[in-house]
C-alpha atoms as a PDB file:
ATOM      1  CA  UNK A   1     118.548 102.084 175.419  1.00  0.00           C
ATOM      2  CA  UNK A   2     117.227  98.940 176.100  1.00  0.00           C
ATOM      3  CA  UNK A   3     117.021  95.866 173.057  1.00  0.00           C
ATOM      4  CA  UNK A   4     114.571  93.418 173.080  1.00  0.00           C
ATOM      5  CA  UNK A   5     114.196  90.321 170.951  1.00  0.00           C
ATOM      6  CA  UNK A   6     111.630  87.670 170.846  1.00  0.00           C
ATOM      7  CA  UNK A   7     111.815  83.721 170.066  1.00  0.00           C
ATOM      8  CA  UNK A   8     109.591  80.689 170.334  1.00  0.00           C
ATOM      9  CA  UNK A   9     106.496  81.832 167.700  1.00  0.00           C
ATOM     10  CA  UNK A  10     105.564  79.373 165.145  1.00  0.00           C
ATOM     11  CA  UNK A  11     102.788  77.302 163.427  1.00  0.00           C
ATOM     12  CA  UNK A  12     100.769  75.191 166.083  1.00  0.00           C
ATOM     13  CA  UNK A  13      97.234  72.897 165.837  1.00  0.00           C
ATOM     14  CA  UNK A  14      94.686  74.538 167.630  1.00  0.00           C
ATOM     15  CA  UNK A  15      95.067  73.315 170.981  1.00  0.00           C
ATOM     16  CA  UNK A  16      98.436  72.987 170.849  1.00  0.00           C
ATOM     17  CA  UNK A  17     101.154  75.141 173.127  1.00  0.00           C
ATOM     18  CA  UNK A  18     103.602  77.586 172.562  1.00  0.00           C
ATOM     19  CA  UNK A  19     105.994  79.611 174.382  1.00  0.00           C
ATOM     20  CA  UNK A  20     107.777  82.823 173.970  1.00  0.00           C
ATOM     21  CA  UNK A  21     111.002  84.051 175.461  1.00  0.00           C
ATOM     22  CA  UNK A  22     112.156  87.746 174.630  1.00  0.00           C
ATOM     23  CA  UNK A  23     115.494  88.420 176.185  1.00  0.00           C
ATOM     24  CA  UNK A  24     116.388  92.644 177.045  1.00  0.00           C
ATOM     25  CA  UNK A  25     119.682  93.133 176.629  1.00  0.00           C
ATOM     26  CA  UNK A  26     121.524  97.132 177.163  1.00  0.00           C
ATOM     27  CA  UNK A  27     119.811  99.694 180.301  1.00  0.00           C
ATOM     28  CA  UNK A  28     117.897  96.574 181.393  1.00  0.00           C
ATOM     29  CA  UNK A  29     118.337  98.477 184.864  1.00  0.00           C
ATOM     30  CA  UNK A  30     116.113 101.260 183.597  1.00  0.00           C
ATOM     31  CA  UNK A  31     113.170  99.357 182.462  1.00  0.00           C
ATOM     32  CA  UNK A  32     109.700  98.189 185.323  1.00  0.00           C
ATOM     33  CA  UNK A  33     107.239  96.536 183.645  1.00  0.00           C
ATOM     34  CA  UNK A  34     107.123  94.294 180.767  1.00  0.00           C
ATOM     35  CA  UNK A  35     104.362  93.148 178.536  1.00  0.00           C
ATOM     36  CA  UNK A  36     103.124  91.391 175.382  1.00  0.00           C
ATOM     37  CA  UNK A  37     101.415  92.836 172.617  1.00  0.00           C
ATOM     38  CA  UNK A  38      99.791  91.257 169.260  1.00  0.00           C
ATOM     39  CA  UNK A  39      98.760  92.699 166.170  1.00  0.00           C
ATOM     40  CA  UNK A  40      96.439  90.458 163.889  1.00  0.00           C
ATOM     41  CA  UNK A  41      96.366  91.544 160.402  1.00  0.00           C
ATOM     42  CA  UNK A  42      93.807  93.989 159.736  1.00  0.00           C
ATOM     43  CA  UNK A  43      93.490  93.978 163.551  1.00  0.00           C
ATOM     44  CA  UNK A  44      94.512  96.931 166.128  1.00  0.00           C
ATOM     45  CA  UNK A  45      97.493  95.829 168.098  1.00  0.00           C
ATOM     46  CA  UNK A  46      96.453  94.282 171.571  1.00  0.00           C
ATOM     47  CA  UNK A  47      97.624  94.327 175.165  1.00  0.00           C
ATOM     48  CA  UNK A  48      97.728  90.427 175.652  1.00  0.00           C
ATOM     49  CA  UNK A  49      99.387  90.525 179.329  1.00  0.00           C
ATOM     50  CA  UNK A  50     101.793  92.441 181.235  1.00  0.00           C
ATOM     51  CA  UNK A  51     104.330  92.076 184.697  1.00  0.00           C
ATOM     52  CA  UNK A  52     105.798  94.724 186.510  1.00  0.00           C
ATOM     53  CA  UNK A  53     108.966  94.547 188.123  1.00  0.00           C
ATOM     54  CA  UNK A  54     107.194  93.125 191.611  1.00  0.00           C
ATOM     55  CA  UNK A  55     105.094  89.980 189.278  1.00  0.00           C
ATOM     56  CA  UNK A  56     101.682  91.714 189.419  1.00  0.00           C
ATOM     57  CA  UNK A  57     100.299  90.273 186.717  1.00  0.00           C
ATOM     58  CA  UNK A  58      97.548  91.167 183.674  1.00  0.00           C
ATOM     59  CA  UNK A  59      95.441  89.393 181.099  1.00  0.00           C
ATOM     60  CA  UNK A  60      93.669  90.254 178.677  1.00  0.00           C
ATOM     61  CA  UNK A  61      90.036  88.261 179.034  1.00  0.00           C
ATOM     62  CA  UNK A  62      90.480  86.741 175.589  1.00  0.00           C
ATOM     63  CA  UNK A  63      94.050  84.687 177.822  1.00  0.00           C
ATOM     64  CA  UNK A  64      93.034  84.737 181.248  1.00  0.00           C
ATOM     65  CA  UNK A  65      93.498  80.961 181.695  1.00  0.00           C
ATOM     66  CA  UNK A  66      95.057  80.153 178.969  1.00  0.00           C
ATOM     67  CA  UNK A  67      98.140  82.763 178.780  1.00  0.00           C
ATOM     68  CA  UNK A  68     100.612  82.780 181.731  1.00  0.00           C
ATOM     69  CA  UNK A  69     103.527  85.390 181.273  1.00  0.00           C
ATOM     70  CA  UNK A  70     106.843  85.471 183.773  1.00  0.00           C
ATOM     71  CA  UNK A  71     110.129  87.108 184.019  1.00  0.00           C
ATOM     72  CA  UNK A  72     113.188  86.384 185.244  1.00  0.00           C
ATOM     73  CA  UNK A  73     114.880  89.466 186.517  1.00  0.00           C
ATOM     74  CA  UNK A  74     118.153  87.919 187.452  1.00  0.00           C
ATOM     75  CA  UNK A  75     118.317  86.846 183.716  1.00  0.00           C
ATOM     76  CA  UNK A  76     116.748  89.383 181.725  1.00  0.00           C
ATOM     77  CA  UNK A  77     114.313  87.482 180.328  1.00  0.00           C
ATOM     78  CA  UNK A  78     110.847  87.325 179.869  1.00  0.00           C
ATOM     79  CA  UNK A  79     108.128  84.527 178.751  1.00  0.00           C
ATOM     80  CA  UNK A  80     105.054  83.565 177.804  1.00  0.00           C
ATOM     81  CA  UNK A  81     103.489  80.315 178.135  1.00  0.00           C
ATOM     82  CA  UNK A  82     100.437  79.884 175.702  1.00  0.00           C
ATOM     83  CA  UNK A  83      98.475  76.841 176.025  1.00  0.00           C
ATOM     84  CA  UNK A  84      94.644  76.069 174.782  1.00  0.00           C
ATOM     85  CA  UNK A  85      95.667  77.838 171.517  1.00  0.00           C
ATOM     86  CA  UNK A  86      92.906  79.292 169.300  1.00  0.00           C
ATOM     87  CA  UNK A  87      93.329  80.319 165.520  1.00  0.00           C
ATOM     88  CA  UNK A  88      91.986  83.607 166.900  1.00  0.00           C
ATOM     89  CA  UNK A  89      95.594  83.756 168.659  1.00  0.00           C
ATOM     90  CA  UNK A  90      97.192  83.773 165.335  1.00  0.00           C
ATOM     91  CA  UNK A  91      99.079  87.266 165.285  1.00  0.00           C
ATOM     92  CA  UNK A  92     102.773  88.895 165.224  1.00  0.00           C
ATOM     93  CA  UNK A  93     103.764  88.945 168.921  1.00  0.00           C
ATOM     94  CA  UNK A  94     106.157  91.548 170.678  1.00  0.00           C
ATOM     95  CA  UNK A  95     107.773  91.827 173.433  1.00  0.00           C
ATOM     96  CA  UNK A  96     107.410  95.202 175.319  1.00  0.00           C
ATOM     97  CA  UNK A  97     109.462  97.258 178.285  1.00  0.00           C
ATOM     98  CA  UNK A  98     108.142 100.479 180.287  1.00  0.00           C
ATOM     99  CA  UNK A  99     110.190 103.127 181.771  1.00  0.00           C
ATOM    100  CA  UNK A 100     108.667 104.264 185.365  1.00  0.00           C
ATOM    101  CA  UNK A 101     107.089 107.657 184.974  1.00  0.00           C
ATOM    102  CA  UNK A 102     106.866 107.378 180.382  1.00  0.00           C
ATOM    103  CA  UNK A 103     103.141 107.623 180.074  1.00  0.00           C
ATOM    104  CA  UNK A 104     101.210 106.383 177.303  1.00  0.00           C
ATOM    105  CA  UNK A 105     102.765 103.299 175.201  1.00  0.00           C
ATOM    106  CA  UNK A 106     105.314 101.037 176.372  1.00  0.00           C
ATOM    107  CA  UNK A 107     109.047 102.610 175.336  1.00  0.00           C
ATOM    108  CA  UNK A 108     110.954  99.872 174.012  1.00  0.00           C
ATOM    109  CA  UNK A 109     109.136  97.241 171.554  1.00  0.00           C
ATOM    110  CA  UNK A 110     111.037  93.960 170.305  1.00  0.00           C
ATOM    111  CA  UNK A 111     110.938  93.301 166.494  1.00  0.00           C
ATOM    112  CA  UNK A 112     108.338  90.860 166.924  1.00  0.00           C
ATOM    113  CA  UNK A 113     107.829  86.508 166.455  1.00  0.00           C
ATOM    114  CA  UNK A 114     105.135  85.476 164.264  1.00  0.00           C
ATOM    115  CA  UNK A 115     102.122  82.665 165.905  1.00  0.00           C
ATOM    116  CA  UNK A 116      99.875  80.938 163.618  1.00  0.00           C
ATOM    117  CA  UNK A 117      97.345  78.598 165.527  1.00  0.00           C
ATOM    118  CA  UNK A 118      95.793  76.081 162.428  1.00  0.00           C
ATOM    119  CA  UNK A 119      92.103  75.274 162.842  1.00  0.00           C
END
């Protein structure tokens, strides 16, 4: 099993910056790529961005430029840097992890760090 948790949401001015960390703590060994997901209320959750194990990286076109995620493999850890912020952003964030060859949604889902982005 592999735990994630997720810190660094809060209430920001539109155009302010934020970042997220999520750390994975347990099978860490087990887990290749890692992503971030929001869910807006009333909203379906989103794929905002993802990294696999080797950096490839994905946006979402709502981020691209504004949204940079990186991990740290050595440490566990995974970010998110989100600058430009819109109040479109606002959303619960999570943290994801895949397990190579698990199709379909990622496996292991962190409990989630609330972003509001004031207009």
């Amino acid at each position: 099993q592999v735990q994630l948790v997720e810190s660094g949401g809060g209430l920001v001015q539109a155009g302010g910056s934020l970042r997220l960390s999520c750390a994975a703590s347990g099978s860490t060994f087990t887990i290749s790529a890692m992503g971030w997901y929001r869910q807006a209320p009333g909203k379906e959750r989103e794929l905002v961005t993802a990294i696999s194990s080797g950096g490839k990286t994905f946006y979402a076109d709502s981020v691209k430029g504004r949204f940079i995620i990186s991990r740290d493999n050595a440490k566990n850890m995974l970010y998110l840097q989100m600058n430009s912020l819109k109040p479109e952003d606002t959303a619960m964030y999570y943290c994801t992890a895949e397990k190579p060859g698990v199709p379909g949604p990622p496996t292991y889902w962190g409990q989630g760090t609330q972003v509001t982005v004031s207009s």
